[in-house]
C-alpha atoms as a PDB file:
ATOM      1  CA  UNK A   1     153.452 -16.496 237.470  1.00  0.00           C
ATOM      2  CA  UNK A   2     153.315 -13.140 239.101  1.00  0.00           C
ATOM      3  CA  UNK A   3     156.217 -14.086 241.603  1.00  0.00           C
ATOM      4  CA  UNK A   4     160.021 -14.699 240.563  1.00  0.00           C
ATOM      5  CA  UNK A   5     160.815 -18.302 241.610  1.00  0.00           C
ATOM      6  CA  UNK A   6     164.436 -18.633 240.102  1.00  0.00           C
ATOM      7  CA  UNK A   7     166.274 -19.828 243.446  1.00  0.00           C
ATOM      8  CA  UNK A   8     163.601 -23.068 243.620  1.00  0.00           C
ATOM      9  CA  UNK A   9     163.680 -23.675 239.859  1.00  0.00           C
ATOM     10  CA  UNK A  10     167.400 -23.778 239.507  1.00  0.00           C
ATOM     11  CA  UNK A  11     167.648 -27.409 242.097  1.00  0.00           C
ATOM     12  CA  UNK A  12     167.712 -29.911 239.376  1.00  0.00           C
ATOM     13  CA  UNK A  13     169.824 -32.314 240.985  1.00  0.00           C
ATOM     14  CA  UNK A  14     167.910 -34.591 242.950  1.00  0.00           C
ATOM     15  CA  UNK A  15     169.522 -37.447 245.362  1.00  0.00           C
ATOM     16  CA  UNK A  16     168.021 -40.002 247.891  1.00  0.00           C
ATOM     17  CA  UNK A  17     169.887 -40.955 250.490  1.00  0.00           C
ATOM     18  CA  UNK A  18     170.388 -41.721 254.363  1.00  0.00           C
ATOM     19  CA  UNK A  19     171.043 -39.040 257.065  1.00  0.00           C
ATOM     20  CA  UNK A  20     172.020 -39.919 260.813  1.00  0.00           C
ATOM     21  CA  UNK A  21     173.014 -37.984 263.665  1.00  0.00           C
ATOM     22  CA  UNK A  22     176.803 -36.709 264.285  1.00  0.00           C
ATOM     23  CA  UNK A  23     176.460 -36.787 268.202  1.00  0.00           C
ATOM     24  CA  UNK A  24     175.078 -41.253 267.010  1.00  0.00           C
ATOM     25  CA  UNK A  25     177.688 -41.664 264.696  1.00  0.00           C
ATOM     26  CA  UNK A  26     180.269 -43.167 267.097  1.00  0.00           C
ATOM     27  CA  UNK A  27     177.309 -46.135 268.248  1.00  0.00           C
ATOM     28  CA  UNK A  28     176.346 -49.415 266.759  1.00  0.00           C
ATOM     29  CA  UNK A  29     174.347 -48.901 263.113  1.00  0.00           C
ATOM     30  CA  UNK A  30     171.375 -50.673 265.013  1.00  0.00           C
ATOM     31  CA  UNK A  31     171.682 -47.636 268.374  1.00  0.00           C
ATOM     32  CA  UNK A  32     171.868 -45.019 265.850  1.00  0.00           C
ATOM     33  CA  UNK A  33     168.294 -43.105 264.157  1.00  0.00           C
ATOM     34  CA  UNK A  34     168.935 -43.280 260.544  1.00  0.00           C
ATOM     35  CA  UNK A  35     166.416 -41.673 258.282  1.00  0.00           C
ATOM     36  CA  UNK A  36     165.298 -41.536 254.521  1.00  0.00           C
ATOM     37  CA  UNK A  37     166.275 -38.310 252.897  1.00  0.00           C
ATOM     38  CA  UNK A  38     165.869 -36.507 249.862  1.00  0.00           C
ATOM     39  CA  UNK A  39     168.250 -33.967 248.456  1.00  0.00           C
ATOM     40  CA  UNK A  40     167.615 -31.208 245.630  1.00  0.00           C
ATOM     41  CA  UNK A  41     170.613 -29.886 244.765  1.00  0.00           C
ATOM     42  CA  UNK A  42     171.728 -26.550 242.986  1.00  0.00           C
ATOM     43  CA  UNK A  43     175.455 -27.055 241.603  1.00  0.00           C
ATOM     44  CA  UNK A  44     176.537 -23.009 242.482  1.00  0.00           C
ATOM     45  CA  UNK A  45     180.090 -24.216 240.606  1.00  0.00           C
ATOM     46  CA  UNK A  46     182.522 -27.021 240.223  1.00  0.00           C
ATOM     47  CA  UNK A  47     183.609 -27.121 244.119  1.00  0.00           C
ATOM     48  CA  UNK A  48     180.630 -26.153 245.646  1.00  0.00           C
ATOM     49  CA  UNK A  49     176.271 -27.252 246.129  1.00  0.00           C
ATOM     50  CA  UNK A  50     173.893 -26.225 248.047  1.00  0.00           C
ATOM     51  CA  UNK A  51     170.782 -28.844 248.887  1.00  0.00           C
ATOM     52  CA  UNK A  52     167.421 -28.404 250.087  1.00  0.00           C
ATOM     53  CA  UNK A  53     166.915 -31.299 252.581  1.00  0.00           C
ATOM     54  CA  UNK A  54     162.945 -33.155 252.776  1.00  0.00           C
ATOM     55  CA  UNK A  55     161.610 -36.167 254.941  1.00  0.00           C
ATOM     56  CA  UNK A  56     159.988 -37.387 251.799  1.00  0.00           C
ATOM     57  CA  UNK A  57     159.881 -36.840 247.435  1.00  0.00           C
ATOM     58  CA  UNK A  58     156.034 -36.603 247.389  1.00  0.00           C
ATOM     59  CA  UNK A  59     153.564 -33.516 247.205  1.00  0.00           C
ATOM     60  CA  UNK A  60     153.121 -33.776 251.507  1.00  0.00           C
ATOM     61  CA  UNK A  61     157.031 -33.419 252.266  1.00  0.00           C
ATOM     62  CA  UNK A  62     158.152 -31.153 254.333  1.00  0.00           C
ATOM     63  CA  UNK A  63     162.040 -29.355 254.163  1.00  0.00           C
ATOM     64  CA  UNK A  64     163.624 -30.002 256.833  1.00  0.00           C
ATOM     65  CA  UNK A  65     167.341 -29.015 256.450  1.00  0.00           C
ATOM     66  CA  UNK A  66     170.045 -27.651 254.481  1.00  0.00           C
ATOM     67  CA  UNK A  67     173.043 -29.716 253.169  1.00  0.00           C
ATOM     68  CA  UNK A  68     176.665 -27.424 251.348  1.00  0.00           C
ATOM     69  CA  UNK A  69     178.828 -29.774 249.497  1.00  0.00           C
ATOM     70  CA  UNK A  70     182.112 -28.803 248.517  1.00  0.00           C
ATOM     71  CA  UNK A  71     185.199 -30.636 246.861  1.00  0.00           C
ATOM     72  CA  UNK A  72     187.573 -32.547 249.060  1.00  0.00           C
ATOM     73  CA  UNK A  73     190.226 -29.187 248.200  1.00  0.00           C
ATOM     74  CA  UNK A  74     187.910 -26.934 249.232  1.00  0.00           C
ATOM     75  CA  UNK A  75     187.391 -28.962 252.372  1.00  0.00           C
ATOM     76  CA  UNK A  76     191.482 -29.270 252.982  1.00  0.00           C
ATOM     77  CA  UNK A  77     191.954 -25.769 252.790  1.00  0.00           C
ATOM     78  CA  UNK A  78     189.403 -25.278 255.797  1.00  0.00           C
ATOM     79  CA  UNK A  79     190.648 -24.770 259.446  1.00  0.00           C
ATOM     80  CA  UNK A  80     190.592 -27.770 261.515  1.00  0.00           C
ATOM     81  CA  UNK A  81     188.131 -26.366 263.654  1.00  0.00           C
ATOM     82  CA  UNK A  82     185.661 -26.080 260.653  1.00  0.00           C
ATOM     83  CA  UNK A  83     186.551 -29.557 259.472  1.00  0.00           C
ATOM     84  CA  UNK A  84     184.494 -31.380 262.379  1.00  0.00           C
ATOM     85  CA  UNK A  85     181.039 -30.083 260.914  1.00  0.00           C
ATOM     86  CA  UNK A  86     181.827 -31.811 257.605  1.00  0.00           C
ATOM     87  CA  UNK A  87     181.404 -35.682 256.399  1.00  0.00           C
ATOM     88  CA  UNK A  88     183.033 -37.406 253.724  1.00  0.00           C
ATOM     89  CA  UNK A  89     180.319 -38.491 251.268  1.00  0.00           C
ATOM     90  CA  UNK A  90     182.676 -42.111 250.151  1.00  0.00           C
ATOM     91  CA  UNK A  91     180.993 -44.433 252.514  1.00  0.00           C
ATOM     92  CA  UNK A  92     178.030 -43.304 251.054  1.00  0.00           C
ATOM     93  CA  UNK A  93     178.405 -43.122 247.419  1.00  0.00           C
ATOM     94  CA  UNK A  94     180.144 -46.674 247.885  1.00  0.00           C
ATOM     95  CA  UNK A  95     177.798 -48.368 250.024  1.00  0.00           C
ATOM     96  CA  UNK A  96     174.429 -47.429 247.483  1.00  0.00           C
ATOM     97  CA  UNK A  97     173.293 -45.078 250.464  1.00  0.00           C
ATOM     98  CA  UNK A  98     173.127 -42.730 247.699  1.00  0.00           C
ATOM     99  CA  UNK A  99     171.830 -42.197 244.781  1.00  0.00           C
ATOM    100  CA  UNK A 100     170.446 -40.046 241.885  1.00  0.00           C
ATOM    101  CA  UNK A 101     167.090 -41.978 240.911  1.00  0.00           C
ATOM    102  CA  UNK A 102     165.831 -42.180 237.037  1.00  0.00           C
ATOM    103  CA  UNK A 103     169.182 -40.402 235.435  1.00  0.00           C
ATOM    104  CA  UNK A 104     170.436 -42.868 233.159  1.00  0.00           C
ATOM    105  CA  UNK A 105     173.782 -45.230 234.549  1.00  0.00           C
ATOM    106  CA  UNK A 106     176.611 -43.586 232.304  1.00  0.00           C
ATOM    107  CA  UNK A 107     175.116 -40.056 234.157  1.00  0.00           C
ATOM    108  CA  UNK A 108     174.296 -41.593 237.492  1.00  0.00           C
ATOM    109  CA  UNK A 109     178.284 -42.985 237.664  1.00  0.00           C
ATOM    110  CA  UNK A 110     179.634 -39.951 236.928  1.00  0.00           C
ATOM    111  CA  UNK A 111     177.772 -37.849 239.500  1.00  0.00           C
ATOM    112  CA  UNK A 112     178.617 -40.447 242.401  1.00  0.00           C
ATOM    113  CA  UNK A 113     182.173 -40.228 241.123  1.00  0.00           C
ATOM    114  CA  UNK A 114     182.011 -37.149 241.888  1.00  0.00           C
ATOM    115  CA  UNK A 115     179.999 -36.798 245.314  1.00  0.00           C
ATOM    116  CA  UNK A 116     182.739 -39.250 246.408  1.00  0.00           C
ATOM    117  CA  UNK A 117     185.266 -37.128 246.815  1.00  0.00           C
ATOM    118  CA  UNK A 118     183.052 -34.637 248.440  1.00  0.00           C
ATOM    119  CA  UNK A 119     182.414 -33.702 251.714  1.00  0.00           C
ATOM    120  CA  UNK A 120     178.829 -32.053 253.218  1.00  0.00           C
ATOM    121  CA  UNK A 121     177.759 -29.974 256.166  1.00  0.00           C
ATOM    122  CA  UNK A 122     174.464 -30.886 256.997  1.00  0.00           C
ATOM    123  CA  UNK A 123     171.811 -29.319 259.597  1.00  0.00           C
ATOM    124  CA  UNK A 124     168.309 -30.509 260.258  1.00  0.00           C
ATOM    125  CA  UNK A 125     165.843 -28.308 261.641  1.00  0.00           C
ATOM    126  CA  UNK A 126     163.018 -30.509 262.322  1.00  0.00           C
ATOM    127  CA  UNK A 127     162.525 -34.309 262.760  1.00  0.00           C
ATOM    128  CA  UNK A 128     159.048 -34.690 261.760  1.00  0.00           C
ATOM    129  CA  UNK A 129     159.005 -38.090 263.470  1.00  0.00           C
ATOM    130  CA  UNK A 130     158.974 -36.748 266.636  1.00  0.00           C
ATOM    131  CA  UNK A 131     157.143 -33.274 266.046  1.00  0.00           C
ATOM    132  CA  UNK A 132     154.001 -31.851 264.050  1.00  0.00           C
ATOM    133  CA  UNK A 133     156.690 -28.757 263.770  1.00  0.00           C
ATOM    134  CA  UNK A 134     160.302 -27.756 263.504  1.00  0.00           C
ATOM    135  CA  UNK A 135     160.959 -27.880 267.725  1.00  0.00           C
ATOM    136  CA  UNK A 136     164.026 -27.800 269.347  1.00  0.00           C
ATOM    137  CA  UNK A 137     167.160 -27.081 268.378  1.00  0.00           C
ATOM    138  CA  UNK A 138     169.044 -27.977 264.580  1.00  0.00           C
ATOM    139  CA  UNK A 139     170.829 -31.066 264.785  1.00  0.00           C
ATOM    140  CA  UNK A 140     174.566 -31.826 262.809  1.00  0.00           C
ATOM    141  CA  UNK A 141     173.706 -34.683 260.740  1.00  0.00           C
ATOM    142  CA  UNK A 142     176.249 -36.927 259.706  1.00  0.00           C
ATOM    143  CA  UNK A 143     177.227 -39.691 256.890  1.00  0.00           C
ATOM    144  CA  UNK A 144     176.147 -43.660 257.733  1.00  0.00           C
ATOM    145  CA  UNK A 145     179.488 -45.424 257.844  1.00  0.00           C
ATOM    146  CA  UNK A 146     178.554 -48.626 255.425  1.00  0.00           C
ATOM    147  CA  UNK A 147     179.421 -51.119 258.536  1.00  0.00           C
ATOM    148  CA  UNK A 148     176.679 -48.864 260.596  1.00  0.00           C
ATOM    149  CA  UNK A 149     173.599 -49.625 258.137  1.00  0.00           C
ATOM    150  CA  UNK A 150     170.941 -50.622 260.968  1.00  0.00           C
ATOM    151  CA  UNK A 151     168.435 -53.202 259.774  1.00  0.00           C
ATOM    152  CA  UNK A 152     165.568 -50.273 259.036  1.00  0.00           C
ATOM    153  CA  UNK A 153     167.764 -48.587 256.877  1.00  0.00           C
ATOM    154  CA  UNK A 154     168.576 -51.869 255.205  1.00  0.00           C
ATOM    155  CA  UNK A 155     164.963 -52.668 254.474  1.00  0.00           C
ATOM    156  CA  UNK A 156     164.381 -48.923 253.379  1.00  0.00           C
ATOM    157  CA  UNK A 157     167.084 -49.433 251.147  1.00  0.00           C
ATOM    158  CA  UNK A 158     165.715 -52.692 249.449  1.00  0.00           C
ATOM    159  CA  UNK A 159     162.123 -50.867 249.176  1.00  0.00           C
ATOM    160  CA  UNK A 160     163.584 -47.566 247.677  1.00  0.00           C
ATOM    161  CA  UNK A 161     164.733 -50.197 244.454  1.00  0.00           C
ATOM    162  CA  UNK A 162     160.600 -51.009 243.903  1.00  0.00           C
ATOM    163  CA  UNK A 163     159.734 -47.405 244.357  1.00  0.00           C
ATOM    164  CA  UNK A 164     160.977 -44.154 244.702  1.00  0.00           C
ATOM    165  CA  UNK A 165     158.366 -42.526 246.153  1.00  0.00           C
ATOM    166  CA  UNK A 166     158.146 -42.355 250.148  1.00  0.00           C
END
């Protein structure tokens, strides 16, 4: 290779999981547009990831946002002003809406006891749903609330257990 690629090579984490948006997260699961995410994550240290954020896990998927992690002490040590950008990741470590396909369980439970405790800031740049390119402005994503799983996320869900891949 003729070009350093060490930021890139060093996200070995990689989670699926469900993103929806903060300014929906007060609606009804079935009023709110949930989408399929996936997450590949570089652990910086023990209180703090960074994630690269894609609408899909295949060669054709494009990034579309950033997710920070941090531990729940680095999150109650942050003004309360900065708290409302951040989500606790429970609901969604509890309710399956996230996961860490093909590590093995003992591995897998560890991690999400982890990410439990966790909170993230996340910001999408482009929902290639609507647009062939990142338009408009970045959007605050949010954590799906396990009561709030609409029926497409539901079905997603129950398809993501026959195959990774979307």
């Amino acid at each position: 290779m003729l070009q350093d690629t060490t930021p890139i090579n060093q996200l070995q984490t990689y989670l699926d999981g469900f993103h929806n948006y903060k300014r929906e997260a007060h609606l009804p699961g079935e009023s709110q547009h949930q989408m399929r995410v996936s997450h590949y994550c570089q652990n910086l240290n023990e209180e703090f990831t960074q994630c690269a954020i894609y609408d899909g896990n295949t060669a054709n998927s494009h990034l579309i946002g950033i997710e920070y992690v941090v531990s729940d002490r680095v999150y109650q040590n942050l003004s309360e002003n900065e708290k409302q950008y951040w989500h606790p990741h429970t609901s969604e470590v509890e309710s399956g809406i996230l996961i860490a396909p093909g590590i093995p369980d003992p591995a897998h439970q560890a991690l999400m006891d982890k990410l439990r405790t966790t909170h993230g800031k996340t910001w999408h740049v482009w929902d290639t749903q609507k647009y062939q390119f990142p338009l408009g402005e970045p959007a605050l994503m949010w954590a799906i609330e396990t009561n709030q799983i609409n029926t497409e996320t539901q079905h997603q869900m129950q398809e993501r257990e026959k195959s990774i891949k979307f």
